[in-house]
Protein backbone atom coordinates (compact mmCIF):
# COMPACT_ATOMS: atom_id res chain seq x y z
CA UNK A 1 8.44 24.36 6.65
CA UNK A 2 9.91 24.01 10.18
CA UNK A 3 8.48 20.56 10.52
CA UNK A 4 9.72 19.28 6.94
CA UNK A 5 13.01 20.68 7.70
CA UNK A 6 13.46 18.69 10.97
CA UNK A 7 12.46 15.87 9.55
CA UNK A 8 15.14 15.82 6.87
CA UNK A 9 17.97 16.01 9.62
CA UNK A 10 16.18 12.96 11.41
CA UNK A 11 16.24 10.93 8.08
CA UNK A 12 19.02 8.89 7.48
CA UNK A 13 20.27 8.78 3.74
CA UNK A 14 19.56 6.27 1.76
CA UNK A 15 22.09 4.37 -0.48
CA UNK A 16 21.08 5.04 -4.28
CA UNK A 17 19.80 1.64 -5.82
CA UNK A 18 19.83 0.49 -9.07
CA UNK A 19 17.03 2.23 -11.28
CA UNK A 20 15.67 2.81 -14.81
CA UNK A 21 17.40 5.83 -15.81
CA UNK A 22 15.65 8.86 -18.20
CA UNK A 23 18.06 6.30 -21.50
CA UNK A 24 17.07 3.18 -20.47
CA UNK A 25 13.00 4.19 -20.22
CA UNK A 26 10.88 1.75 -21.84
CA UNK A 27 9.39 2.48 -24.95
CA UNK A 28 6.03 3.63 -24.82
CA UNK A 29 2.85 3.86 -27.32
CA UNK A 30 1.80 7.30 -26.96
CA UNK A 31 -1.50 7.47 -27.81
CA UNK A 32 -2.69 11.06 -25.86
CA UNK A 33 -1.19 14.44 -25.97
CA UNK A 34 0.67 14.07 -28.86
CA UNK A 35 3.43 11.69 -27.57
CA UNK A 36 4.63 14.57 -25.47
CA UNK A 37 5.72 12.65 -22.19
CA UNK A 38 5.27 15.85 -20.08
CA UNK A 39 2.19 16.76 -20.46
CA UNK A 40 1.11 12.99 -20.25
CA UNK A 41 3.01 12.99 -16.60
CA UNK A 42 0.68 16.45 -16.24
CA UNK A 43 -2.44 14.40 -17.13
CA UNK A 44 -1.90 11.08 -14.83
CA UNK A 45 -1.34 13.36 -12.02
CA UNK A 46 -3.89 15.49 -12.44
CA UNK A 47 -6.97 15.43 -9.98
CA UNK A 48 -9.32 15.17 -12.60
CA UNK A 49 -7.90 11.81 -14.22
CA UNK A 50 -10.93 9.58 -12.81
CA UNK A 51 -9.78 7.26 -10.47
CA UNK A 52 -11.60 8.88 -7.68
CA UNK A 53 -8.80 9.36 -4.93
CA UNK A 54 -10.88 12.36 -3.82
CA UNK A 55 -13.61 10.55 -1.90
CA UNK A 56 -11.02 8.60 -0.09
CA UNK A 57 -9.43 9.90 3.27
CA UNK A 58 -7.47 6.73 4.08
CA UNK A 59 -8.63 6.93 7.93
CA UNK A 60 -7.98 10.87 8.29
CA UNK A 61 -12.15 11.63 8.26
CA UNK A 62 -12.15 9.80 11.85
CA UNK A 63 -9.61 11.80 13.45
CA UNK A 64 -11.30 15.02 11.69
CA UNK A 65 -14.39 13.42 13.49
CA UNK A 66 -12.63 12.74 16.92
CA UNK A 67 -10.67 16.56 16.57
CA UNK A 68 -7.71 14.64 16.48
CA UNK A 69 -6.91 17.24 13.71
CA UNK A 70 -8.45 21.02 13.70
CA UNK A 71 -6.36 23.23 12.06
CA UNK A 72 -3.40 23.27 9.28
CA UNK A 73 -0.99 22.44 11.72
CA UNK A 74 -2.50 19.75 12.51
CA UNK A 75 -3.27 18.76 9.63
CA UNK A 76 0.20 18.54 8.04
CA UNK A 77 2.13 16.79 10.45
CA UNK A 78 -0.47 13.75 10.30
CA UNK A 79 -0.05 14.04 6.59
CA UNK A 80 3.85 14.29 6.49
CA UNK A 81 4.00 11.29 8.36
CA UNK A 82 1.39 9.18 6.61
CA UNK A 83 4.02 10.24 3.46
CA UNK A 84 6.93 8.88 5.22
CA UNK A 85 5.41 6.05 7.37
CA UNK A 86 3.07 4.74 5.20
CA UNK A 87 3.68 5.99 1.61
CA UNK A 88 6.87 6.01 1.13
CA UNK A 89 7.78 2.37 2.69
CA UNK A 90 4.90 0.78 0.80
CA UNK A 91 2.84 1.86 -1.89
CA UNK A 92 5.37 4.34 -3.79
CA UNK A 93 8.06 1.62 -3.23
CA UNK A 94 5.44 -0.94 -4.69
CA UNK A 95 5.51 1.44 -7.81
CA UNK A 96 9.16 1.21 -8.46
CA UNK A 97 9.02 -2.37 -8.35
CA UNK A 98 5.73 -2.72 -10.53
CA UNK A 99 7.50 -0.03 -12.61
CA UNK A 100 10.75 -2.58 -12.98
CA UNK A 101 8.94 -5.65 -13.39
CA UNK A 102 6.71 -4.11 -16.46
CA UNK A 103 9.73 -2.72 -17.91
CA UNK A 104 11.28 -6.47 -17.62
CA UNK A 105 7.80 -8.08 -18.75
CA UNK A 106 7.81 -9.93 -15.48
CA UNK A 107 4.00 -10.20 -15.36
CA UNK A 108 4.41 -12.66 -12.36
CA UNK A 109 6.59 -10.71 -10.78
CA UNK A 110 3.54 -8.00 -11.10
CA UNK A 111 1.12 -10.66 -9.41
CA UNK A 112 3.61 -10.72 -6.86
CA UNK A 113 3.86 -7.20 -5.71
CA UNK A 114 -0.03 -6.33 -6.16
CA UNK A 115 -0.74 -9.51 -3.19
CA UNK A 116 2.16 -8.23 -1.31
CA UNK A 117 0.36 -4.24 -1.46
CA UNK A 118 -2.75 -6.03 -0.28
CA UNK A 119 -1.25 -7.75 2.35
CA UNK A 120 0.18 -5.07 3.85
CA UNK A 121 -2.73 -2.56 4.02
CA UNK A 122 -4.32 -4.12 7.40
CA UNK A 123 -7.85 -2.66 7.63
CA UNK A 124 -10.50 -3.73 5.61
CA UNK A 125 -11.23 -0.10 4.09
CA UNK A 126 -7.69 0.63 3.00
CA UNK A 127 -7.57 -2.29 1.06
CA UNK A 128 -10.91 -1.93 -0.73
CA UNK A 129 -9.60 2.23 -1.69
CA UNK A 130 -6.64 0.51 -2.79
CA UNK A 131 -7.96 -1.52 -5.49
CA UNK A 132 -11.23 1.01 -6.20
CA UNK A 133 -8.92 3.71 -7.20
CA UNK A 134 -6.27 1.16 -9.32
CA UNK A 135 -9.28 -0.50 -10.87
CA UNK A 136 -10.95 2.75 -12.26
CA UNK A 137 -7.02 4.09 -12.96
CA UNK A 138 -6.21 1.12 -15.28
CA UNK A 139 -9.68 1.39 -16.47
CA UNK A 140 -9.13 5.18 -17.37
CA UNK A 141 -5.69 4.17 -18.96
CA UNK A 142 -6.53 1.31 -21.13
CA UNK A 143 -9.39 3.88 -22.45
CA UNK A 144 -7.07 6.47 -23.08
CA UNK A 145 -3.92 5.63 -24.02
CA UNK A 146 -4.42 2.05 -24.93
CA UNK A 147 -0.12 0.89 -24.16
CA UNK A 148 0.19 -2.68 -23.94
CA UNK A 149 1.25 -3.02 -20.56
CA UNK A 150 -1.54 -1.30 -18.71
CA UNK A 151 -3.60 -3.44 -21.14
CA UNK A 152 -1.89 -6.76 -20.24
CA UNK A 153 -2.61 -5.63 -16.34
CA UNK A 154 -6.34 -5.38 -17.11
CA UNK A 155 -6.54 -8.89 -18.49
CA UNK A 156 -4.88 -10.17 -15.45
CA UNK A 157 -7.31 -8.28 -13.03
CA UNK A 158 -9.93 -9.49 -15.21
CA UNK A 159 -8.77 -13.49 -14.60
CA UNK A 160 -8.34 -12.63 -11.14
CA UNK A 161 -4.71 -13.35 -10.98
CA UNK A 162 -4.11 -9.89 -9.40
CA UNK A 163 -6.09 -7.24 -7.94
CA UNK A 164 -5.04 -4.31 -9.42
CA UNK A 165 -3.70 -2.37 -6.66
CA UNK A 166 -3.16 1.50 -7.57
CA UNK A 167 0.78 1.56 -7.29
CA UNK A 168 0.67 -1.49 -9.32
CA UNK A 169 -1.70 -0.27 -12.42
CA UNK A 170 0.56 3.14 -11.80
CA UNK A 171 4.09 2.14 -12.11
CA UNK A 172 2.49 0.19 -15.41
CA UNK A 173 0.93 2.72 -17.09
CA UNK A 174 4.15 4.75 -16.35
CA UNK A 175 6.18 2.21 -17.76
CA UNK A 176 4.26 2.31 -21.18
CA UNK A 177 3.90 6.14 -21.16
CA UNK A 178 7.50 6.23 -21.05
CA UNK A 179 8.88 8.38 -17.61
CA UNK A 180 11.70 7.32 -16.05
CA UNK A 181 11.37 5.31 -12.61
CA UNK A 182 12.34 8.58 -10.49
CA UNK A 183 9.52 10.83 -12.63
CA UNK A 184 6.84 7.82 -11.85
CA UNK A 185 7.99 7.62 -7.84
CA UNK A 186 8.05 11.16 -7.07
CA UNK A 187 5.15 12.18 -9.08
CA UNK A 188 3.12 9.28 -7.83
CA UNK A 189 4.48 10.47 -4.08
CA UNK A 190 3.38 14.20 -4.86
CA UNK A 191 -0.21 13.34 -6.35
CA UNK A 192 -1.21 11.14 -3.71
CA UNK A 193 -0.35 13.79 -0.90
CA UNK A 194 -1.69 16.30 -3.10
CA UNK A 195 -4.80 14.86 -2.92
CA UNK A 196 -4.75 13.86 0.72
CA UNK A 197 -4.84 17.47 1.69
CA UNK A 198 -7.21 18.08 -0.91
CA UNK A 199 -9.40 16.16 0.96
CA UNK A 200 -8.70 16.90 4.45
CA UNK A 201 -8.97 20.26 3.30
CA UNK A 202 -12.45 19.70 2.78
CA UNK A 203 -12.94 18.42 5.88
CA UNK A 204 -11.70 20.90 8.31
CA UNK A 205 -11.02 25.15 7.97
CA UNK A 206 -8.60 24.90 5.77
CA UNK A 207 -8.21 27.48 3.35
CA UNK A 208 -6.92 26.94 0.06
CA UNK A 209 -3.70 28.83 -0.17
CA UNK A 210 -3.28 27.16 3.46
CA UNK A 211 -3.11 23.67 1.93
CA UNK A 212 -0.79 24.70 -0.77
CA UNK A 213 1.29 25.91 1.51
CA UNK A 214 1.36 22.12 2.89
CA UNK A 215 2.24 20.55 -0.23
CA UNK A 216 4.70 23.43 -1.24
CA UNK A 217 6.58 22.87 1.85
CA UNK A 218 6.70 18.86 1.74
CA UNK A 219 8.38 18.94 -2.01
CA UNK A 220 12.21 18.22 -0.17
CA UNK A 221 10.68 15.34 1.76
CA UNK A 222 8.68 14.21 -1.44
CA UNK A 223 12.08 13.87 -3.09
CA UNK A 224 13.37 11.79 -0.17
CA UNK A 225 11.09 9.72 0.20
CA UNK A 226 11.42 8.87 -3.44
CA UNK A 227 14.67 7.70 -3.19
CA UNK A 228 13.99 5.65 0.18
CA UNK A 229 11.15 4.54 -1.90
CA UNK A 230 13.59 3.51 -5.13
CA UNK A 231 15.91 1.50 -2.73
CA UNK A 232 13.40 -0.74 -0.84
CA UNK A 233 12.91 -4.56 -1.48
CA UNK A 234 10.07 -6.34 -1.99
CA UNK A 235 10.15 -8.55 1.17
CA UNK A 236 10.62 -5.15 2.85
CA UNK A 237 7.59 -3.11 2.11
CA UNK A 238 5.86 -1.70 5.35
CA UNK A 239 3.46 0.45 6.84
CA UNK A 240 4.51 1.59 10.35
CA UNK A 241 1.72 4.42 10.76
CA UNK A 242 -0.59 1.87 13.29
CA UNK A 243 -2.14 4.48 14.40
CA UNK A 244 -3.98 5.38 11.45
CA UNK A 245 -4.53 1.61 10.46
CA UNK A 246 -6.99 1.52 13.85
CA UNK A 247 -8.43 4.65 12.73
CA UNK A 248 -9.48 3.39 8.97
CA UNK A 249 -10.58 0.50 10.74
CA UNK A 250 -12.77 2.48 13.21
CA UNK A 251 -14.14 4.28 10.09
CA UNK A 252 -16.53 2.04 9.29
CA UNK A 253 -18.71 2.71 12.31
CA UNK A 254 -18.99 5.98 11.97
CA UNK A 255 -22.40 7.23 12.28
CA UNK A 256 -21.17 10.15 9.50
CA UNK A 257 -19.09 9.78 7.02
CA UNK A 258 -18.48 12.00 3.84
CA UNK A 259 -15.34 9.79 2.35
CA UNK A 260 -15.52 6.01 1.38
CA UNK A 261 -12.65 5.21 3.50
């Protein structure tokens, strides 16, 4: 908690941008859990929704293989700043925009942000989990709850005018499911981290109640980096966490490997 807390007085604050508020959500088709927006947020975020984010490390398996991280110390700082570095300032802020631009029916503007994801995810490995995971979450949506827009997305990936990034099928099928832009960001910001440790925590002694601990004590941050997240332009989405770029690129050679990337 130490560590999130000192964080949070390094931050600066971000000035609020203009979002889609809980009464100007767009109108979604609920097709699953009896319209109840809630528990559909519950479902989307929920480790078992197949989109298999669970076999992916991101890079983290290579310093678990170098002992760059051995214990839960460790283990959440390189996680708290992959949120801030590399979450926050590019895929969750790619999810507000793909969230805005569904909500518009900008379907270019969709195309847009889903090359601009890709090109800023520099090793080979990243890129590839990227569109594995959005692929098999728009598949999974269009199966389940059937909304236009997350149907509309899979016709584009299917003419290969996008490649359906994860933020960008996310902040669609949020859009059609109905949460507001802040619900989508922050929930998309707490499931991803979520599962990071849940896979770290497979990879090193790291006890269960340990790794809740982790995500219990990142929820401020989480909430920061949503609005930091909510306020960025398109032209300025970033990753500044290099050093975990060189280690998903140095992922592919290693001899064994128990995650994808």
């Amino acid at each position: 908690m130490l560590i999130i807390n000192m964080i949070m007085k390094r931050m600066p604050t971000m000035r609020p941008g203009t979002t889609i508020t809980r009464d100007k959500v767009a109108t979604g088709r609920l097709t699953g859990n009896g319209g109840d927006r809630l528990l559909a947020l519950l479902q989307v975020t929920n480790a078992a929704f197949p989109t298999g984010t669970f076999t992916h490390s991101y890079g983290f398996e290579t310093w678990l293989h170098d002992s760059t991280i051995c214990n839960a110390a460790e283990a959440e700082t390189k996680c708290v700043d992959w949120l801030r570095f590399n979450l926050a300032t590019g895929d969750a802020a790619a999810v507000a925009l793909a969230y805005r631009s569904c909500y518009l029916d900008d379907m270019g503007g969709i195309a847009e942000i889903d090359r601009q994801v890709g090109a800023i995810k520099l090793s080979r490995e990243a890129r590839n989990a990227s569109i594995m995971t959005g692929t098999a979450f728009i598949a999974a949506g269009k199966d389940i709850f059937d909304l236009e827009q997350i149907v509309r997305l899979a016709e584009m990936v299917a003419r290969q005018e996008c490649d359906g990034h994860h933020a960008i099928a996310y902040g669609a099928l949020s859009t059609g499911l109905g949460f507001t832009e802040q619900e989508t960001v922050t929930s998309f910001l707490w499931a991803s981290f979520s599962s990071l440790v849940g896979v770290v925590q497979r990879l090193i002694p790291l006890g269960q109640t340990e790794a809740q601990r982790i995500v219990a004590n990142v929820a401020p941050l989480v909430e920061h980096c949503s609005e930091v997240a909510r306020t960025r332009e398109l032209r300025k989405l970033s990753s500044s966490f290099a050093t975990l770029d060189i280690a998903s690129m140095r992922h592919e050679r290693i001899q064994t490997r128990l995650c994808i990337s």
